[in-house]
Protein backbone atom coordinates (compact mmCIF):
# COMPACT_ATOMS: atom_id res chain seq x y z
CA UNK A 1 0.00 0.00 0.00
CA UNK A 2 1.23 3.39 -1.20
CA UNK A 3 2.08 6.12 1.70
CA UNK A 4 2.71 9.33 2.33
CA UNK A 5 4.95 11.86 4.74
CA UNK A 6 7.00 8.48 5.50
CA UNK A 7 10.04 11.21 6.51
CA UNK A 8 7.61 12.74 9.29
CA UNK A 9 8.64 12.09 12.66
CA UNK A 10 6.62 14.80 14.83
CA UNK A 11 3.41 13.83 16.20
CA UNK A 12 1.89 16.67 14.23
CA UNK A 13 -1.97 16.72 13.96
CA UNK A 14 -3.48 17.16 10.44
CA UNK A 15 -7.03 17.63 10.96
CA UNK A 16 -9.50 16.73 13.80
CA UNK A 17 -12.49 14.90 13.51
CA UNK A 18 -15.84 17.17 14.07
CA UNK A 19 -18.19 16.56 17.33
CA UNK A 20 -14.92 14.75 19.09
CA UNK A 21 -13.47 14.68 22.08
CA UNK A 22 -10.62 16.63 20.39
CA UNK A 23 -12.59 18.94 18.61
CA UNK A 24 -14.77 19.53 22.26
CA UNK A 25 -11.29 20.78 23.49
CA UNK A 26 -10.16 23.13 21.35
CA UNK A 27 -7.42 20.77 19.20
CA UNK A 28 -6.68 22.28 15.96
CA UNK A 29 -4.47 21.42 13.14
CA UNK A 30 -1.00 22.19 13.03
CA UNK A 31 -0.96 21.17 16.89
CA UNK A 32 1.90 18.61 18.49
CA UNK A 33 0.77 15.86 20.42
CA UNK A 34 3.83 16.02 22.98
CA UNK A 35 2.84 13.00 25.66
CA UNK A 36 -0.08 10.95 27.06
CA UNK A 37 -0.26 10.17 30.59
CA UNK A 38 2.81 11.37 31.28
CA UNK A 39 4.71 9.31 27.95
CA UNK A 40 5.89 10.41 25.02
CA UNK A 41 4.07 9.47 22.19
CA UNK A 42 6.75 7.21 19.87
CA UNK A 43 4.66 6.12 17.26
CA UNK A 44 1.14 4.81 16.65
CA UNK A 45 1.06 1.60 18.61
CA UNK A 46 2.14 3.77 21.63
CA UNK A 47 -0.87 6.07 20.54
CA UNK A 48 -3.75 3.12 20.34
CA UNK A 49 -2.35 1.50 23.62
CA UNK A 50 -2.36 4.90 25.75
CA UNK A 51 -5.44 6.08 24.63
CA UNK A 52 -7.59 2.99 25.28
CA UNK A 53 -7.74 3.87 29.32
CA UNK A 54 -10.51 5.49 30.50
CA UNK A 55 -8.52 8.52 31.86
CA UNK A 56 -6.05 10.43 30.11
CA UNK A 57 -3.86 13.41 30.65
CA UNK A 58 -2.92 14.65 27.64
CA UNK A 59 -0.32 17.20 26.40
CA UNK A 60 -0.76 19.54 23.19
CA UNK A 61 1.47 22.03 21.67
CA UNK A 62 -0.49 24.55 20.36
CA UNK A 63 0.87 26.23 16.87
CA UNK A 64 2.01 29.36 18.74
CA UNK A 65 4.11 27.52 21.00
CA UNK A 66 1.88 27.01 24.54
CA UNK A 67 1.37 23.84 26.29
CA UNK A 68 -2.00 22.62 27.37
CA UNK A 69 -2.70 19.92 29.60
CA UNK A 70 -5.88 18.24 28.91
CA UNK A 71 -7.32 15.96 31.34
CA UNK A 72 -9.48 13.27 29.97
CA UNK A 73 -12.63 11.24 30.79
CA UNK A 74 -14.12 9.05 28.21
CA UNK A 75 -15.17 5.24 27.48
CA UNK A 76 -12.38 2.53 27.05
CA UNK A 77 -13.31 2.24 23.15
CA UNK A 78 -13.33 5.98 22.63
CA UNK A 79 -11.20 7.77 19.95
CA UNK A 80 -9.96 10.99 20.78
CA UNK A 81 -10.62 12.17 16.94
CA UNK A 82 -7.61 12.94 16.04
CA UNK A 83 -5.99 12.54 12.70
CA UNK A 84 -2.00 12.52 12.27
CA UNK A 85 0.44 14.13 8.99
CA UNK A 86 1.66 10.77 9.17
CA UNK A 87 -0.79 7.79 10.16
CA UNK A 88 2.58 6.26 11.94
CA UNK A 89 3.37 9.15 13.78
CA UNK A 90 7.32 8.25 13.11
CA UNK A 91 9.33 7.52 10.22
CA UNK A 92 8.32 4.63 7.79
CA UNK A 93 10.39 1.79 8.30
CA UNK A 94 12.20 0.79 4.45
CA UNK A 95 12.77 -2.92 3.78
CA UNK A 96 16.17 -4.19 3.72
CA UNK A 97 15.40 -7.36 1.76
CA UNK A 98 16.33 -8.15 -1.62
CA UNK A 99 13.59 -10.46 -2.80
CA UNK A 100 14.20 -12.10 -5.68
CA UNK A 101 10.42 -11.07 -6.71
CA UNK A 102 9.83 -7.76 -5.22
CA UNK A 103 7.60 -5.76 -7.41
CA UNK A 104 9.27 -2.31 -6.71
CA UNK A 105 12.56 -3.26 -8.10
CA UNK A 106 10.59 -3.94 -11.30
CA UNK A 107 9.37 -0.05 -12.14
CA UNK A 108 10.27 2.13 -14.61
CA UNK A 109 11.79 5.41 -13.56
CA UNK A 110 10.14 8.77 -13.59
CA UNK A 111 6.80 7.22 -11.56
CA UNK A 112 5.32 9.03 -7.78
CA UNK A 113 8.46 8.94 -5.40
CA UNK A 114 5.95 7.08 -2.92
CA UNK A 115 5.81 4.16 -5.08
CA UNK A 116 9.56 3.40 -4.44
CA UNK A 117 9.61 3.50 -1.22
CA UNK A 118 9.90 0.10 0.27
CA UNK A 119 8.00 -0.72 3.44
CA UNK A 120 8.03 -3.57 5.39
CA UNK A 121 6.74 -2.08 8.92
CA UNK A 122 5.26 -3.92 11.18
CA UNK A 123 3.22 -1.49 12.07
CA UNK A 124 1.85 -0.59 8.50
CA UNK A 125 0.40 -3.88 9.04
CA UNK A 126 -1.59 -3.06 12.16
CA UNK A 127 -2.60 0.14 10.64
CA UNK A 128 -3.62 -0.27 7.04
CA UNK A 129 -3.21 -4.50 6.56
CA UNK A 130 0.30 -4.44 5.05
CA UNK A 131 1.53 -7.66 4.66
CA UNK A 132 5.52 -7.72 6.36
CA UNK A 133 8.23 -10.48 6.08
CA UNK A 134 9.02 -9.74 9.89
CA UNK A 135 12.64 -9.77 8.91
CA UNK A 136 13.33 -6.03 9.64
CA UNK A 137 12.16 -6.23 13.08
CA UNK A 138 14.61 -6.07 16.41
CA UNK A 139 13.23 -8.58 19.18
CA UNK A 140 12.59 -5.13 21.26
CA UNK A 141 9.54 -5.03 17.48
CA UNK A 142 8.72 -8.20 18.55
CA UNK A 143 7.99 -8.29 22.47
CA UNK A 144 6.06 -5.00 21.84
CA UNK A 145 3.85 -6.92 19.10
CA UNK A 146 3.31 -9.61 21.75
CA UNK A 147 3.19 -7.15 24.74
CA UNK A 148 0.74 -4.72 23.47
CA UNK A 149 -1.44 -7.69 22.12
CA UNK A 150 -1.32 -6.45 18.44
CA UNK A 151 -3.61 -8.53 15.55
CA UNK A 152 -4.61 -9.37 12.85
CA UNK A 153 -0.80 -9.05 11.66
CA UNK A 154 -0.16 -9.69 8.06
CA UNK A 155 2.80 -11.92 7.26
CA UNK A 156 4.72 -12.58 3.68
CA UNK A 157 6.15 -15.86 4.23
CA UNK A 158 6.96 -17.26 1.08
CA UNK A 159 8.62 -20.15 2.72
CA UNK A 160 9.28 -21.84 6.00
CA UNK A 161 12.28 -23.70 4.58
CA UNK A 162 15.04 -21.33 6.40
CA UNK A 163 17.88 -21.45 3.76
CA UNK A 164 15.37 -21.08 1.04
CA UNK A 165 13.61 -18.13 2.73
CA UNK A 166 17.70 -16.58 3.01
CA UNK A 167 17.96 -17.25 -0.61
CA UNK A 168 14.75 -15.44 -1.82
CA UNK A 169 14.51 -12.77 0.52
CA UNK A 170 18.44 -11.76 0.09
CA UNK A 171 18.75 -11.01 4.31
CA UNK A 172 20.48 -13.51 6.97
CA UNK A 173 17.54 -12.51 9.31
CA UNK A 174 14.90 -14.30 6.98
CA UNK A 175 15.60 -17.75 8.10
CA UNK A 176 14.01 -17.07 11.42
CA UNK A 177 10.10 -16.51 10.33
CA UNK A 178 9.17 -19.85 11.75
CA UNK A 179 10.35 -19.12 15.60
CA UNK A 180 8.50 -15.59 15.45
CA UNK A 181 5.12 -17.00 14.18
CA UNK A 182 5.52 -19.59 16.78
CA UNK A 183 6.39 -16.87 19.66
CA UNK A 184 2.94 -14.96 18.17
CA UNK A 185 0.72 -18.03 18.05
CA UNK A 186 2.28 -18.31 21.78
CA UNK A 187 0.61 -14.91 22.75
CA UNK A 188 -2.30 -16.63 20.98
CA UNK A 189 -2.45 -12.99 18.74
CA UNK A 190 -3.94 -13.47 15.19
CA UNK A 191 -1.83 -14.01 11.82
CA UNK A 192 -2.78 -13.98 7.84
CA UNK A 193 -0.33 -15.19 5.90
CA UNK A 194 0.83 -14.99 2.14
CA UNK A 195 2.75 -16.79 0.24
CA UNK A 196 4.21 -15.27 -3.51
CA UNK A 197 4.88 -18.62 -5.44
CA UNK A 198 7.75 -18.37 -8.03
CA UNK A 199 7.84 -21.37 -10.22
CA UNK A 200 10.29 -24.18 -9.48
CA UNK A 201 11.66 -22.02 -6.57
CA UNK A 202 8.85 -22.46 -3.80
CA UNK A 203 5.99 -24.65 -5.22
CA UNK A 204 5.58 -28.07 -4.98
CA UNK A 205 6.44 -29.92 -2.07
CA UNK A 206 8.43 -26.62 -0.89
CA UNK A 207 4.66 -25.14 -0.75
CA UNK A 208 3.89 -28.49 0.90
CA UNK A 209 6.41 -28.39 3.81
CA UNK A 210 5.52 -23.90 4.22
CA UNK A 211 1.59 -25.06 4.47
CA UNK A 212 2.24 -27.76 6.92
CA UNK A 213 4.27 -25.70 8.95
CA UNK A 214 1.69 -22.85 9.13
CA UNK A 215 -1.13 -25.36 9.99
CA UNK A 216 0.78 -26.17 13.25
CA UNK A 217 -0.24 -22.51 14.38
CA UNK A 218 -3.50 -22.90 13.60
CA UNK A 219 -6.17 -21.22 14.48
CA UNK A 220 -3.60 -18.52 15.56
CA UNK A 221 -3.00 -18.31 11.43
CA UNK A 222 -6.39 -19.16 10.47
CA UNK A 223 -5.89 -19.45 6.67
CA UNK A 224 -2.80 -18.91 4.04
CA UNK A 225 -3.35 -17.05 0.54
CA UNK A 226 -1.07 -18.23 -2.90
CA UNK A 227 -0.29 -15.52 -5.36
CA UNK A 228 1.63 -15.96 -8.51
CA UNK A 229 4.73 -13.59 -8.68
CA UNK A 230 4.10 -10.82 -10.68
CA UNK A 231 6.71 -10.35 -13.53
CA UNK A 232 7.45 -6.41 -15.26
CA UNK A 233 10.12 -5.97 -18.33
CA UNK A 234 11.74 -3.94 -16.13
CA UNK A 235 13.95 -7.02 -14.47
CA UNK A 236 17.65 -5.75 -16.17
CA UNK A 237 20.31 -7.37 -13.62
CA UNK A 238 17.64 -8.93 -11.45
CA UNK A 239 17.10 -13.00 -11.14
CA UNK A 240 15.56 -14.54 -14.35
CA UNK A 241 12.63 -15.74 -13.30
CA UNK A 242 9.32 -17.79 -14.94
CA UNK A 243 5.89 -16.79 -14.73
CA UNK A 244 2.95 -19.45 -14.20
CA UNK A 245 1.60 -20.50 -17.21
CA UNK A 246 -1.47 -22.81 -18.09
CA UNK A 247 -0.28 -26.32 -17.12
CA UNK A 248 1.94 -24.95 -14.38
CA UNK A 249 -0.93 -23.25 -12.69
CA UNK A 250 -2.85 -26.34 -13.27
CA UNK A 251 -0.44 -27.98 -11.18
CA UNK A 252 -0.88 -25.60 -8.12
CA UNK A 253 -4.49 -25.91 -8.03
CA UNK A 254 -3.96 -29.68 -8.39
CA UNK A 255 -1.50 -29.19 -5.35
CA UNK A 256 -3.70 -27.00 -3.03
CA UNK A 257 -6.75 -28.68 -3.44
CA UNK A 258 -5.01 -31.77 -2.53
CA UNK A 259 -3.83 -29.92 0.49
CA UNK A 260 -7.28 -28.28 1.04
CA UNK A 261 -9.18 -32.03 1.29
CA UNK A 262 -6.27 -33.10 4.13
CA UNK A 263 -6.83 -29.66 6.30
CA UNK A 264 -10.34 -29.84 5.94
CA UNK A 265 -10.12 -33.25 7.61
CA UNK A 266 -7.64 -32.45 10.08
CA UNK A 267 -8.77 -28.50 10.49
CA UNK A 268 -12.27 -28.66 9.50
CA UNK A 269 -10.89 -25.80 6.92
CA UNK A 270 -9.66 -25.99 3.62
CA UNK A 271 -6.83 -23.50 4.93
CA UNK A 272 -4.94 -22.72 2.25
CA UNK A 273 -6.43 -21.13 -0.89
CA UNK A 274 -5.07 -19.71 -4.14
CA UNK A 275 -5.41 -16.53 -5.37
CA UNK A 276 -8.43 -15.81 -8.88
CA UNK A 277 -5.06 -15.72 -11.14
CA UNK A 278 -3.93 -19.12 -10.50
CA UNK A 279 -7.74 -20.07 -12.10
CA UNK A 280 -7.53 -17.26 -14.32
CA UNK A 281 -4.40 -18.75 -15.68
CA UNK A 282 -4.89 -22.54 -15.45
CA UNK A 283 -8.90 -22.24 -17.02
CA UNK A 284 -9.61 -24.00 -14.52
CA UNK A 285 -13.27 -23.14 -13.08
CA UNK A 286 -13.26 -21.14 -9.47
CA UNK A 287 -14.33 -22.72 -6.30
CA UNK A 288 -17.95 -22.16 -5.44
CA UNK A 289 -18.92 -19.49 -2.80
CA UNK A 290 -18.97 -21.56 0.09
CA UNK A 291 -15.63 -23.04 -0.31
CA UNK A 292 -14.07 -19.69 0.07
CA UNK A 293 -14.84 -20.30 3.81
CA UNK A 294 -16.25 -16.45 4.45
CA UNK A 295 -13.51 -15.14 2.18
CA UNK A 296 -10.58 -14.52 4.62
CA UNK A 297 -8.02 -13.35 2.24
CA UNK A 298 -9.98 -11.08 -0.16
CA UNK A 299 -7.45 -8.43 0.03
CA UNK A 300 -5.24 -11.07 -1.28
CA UNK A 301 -7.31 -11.70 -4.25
CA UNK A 302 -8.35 -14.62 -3.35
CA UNK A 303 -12.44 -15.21 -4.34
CA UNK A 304 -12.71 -11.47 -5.65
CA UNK A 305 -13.93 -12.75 -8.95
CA UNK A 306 -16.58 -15.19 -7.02
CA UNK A 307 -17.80 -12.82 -4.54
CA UNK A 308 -17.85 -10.21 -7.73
CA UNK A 309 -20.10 -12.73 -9.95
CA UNK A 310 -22.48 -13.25 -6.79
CA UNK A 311 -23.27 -9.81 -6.43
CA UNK A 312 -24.41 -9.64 -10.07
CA UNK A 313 -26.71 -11.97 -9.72
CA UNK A 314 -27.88 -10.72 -6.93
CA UNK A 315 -28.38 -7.56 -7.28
CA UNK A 316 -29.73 -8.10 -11.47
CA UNK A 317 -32.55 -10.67 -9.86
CA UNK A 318 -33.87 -8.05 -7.78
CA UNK A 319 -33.89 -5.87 -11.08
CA UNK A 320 -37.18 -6.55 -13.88
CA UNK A 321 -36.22 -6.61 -17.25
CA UNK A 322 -35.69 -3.68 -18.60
CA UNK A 323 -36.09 -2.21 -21.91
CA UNK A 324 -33.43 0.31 -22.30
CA UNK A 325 -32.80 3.18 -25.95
CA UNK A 326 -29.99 1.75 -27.76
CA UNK A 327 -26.65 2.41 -25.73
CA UNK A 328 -23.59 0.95 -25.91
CA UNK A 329 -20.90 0.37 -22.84
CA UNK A 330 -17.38 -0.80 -22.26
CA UNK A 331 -16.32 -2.84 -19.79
CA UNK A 332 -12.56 -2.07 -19.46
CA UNK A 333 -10.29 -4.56 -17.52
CA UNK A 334 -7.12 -6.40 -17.60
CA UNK A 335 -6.63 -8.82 -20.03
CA UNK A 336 -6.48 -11.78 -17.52
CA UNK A 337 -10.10 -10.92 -16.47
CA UNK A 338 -11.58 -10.76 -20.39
CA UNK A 339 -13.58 -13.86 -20.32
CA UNK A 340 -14.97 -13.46 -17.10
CA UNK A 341 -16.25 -9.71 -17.48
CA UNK A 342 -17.33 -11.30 -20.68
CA UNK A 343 -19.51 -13.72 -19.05
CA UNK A 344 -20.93 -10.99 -16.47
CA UNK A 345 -21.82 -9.04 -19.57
CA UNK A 346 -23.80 -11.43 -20.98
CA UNK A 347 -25.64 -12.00 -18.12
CA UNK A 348 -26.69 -7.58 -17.65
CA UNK A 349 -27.17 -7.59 -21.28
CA UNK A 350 -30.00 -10.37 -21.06
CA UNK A 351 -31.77 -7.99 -17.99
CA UNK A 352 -31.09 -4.58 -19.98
CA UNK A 353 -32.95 -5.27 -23.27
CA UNK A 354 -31.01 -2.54 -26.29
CA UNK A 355 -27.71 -2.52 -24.03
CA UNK A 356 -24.71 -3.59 -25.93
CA UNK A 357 -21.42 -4.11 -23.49
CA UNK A 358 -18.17 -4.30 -25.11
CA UNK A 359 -15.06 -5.69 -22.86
CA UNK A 360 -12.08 -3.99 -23.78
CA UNK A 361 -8.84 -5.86 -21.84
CA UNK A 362 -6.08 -3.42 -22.00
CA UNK A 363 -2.98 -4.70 -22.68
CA UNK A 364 -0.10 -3.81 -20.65
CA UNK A 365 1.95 -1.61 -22.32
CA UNK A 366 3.57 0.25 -20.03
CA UNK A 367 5.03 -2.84 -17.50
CA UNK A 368 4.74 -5.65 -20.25
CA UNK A 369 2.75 -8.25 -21.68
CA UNK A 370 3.21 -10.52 -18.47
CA UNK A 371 1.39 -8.20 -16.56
CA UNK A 372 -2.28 -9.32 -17.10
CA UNK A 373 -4.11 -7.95 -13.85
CA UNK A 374 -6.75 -4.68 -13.96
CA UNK A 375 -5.23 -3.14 -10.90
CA UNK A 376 -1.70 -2.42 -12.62
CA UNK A 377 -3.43 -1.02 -15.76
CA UNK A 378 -1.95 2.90 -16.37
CA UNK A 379 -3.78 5.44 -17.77
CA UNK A 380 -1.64 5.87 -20.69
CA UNK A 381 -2.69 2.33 -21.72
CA UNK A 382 -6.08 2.86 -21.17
CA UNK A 383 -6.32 6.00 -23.13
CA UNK A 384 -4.65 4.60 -26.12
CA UNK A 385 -6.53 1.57 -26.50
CA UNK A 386 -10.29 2.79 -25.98
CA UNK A 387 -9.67 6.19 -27.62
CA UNK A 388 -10.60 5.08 -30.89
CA UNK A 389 -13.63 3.15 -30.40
CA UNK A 390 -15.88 4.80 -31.76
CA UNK A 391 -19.82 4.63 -30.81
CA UNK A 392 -19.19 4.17 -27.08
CA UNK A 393 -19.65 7.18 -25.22
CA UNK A 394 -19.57 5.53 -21.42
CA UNK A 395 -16.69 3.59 -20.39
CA UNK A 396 -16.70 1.56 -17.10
CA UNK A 397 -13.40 0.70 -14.77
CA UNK A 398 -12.53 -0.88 -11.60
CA UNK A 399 -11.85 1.69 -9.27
CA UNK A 400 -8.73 -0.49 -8.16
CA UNK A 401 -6.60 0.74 -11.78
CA UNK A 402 -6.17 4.40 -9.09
CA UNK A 403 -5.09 4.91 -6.48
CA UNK A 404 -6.75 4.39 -3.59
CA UNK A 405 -7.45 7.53 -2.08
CA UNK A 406 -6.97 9.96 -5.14
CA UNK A 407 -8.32 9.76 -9.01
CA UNK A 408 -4.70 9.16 -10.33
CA UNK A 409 -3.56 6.28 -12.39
CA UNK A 410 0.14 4.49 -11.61
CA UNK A 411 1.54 6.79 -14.19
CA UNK A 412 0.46 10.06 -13.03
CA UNK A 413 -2.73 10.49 -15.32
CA UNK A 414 -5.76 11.99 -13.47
CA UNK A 415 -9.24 10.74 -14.17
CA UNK A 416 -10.09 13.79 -15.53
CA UNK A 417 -6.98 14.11 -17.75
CA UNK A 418 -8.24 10.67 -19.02
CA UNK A 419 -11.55 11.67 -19.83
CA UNK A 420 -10.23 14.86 -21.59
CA UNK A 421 -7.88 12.77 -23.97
CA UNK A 422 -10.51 9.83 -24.19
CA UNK A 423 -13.79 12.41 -24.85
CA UNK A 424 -15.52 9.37 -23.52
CA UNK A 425 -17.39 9.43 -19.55
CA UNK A 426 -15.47 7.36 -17.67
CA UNK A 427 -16.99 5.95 -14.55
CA UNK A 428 -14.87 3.56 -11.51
CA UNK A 429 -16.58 1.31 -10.18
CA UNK A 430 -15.63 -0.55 -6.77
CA UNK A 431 -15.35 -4.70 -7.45
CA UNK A 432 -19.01 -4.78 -6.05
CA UNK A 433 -21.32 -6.54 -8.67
CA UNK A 434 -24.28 -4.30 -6.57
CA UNK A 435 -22.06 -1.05 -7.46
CA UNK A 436 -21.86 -2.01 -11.12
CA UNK A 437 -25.15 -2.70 -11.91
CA UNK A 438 -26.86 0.48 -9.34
CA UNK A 439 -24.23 2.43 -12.33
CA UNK A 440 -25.63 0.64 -15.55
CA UNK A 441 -28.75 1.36 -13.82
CA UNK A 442 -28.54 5.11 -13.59
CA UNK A 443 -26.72 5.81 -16.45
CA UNK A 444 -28.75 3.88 -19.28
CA UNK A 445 -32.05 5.45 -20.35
CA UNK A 446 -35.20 3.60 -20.48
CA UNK A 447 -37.97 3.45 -23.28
């Protein structure tokens, strides 16, 4: 996940939340939070432990330079309201790995300085769901984890094999995931864990021995997500590596859904589940909704496209048929999701009688043809391709090709700037099948 003011340090208060306890008191922006309860504030694990008593003396800096001591009464659950420059409140912690795999090392130059930042703080994970490696972490990282009781923590393993984990990571530290997850699952706290599979490095019975492992620490890590390594033309001097093509995806869903029918006997949970890219890839038909057990690594990927597809139905059943003016629509997506956006718009078509949906899958241009997912799709790309179809006037994207909190594609190209270059309306839309169609629904007009 992209952040920002990773070189702040100060405690210094950005905006404060209306009707709060804050706000009741007078905190502005531009403030300092100095201390709370008599300690200094060191980052934002310190803040969500000290303000979860139910009395508080807190110290503020105003912008002109006074102190003001504010004492506090308020429920255990309570937030003060306040909002920090930097949702850390300290310095961003940069990785010190060299994975063999990492994503960043694979960008072209000239792209937002945030993107090259490499995190991989523990915190981050408490705070926005971050997955770490836990290698950059002193034990002092550690015992606080365990002391201030901090979960769900999100945890790249890759592999439990030690000397294998060394070798893809590139850090004498990595070898040691295993004893941490077992000094967590000790402090019973609660763990997700990933794994990126790079093929004929960590599949097979490597993937084997890292799942069995993990399933020892069960339910402390309830469930493990597989994702295929993601591979830019932008590796110059980096490992050569392979990317996962039809039969070798086959065999990891041949491999985790033989793992899936052991742990369901000995768990009573498939545990481990592969990511929508691996069945993407392989053709091989996704796992019903029910097997995705409640979906507990979405953020991963994993059942996005089935919990997409259910929505759709849902939400078009509750819909009559309708009989719309001639309009025409395109779906745009990555190429890796063309047949299944293809399938969904068959099935809005058939409720929206005179709506034609065309799916567009952008090829990736700008990182390379091996890059086949909607969420790395630039604006540049998308621009190019769809600007000369002619006859659609409406053009639908995931909201996930921007970043998250601004209308800005990976290269720099606003939503608006888009739309100006395109002369086409361009709508996001979430990856909620209920979101898509409430659009189609208010932007088509009826007979």
């Amino acid at each position: 996940m992209e952040i920002t003011n990773i070189k702040e340090s100060r405690n210094i208060i950005e905006d404060v939340v209306l009707g709060s306890i804050a706000d009741e008191l007078g905190v502005d922006p531009g403030d300092i939070l100095v201390s709370i309860n008599d300690t200094p504030v060191k980052d934002v694990i310190d803040y969500k432990y000290l303000i979860s008593d139910e009395y508080l003396d807190v110290v503020i800096q105003k912008d002109n330079g006074e102190i003001w001591e504010l004492e506090i009464e308020k429920d255990l659950s309570e937030d003060l309201g306040i909002i920090f420059t930097n949702p850390l409140i300290d310095k961003a912690k940069s990785c010190q790995n060299k994975c063999m795999f990492c994503f960043i090392d694979q960008l072209p130059p000239n792209m937002r300085d945030t993107l090259y930042f490499k995190d991989d703080d523990s915190r981050l994970s408490f705070l926005q769901g971050n997955f770490i490696t836990l290698t950059n972490m002193s034990q002092d990282d550690i015992d606080r984890i365990i002391q201030y009781r901090l979960s769900p923590i999100n945890v790249s393993v890759h592999t439990t094999n030690p000397e294998l984990r060394v070798k893809m990571l590139k850090n004498k530290k990595a070898g040691k995931i295993y004893e941490i997850l077992k000094s967590f699952h000790k402090a019973n706290l609660e763990m997700n864990c990933q794994i990126v599979l790079v093929p004929g490095v960590n599949d097979g019975d490597e993937l084997k021995r890292t799942i069995d492992d993990l399933s020892k620490l069960y339910p402390s890590i309830n469930s493990a997500a597989v994702v295929p390594v993601g591979i830019t033309k932008y590796r110059e001097g980096l490992a050569k590596l392979d990317i996962y093509d039809e039969e070798k995806a086959k065999d990891v869903i041949r491999d985790i859904e033989e793992m899936q029918k052991v742990y369901m006997d000995k768990l009573n949970t498939r545990y481990i589940f592969a990511s929508d890219e691996f069945y993407l890839v392989s053709k091989e038909e996704l796992p019903t909704y029910d097997e995705y057990e409640g979906f507990p690594q979405y953020e991963n990927g994993v059942g996005l496209l089935r919990s997409f597809g259910t929505e759709v139905d849902e939400a078009l059943k509750k819909l009559k048929t309708r009989n719309v003016k001639p309009e025409k629509i395109i779906f745009a997506t990555g190429k890796l999701a063309e047949g299944f956006m293809k399938d969904m718009a068959k099935k809005i078509e058939a409720k929206f009688n005179g709506l034609s949906i065309k799916v567009v899958p952008i090829k990736n241009n700008f990182f390379g043809e091996t890059i086949t997912v909607s969420g790395l799709t630039t604006g540049i790309d998308l621009i190019e391709q769809i600007k000369e179809i002619d006859g659609y006037d409406l053009v639908i994207i995931p909201r996930s090709m921007m970043k998250s909190d601004e209308e800005i594609f990976l290269d720099n190209i606003t939503l608006s700037q888009a739309i100006d270059k395109m002369n086409k309306r361009i709508i996001p839309s979430k990856v909620d099948g209920g979101e898509l169609i409430r659009i189609i629904d208010k932007e088509v007009k009826y007979e």
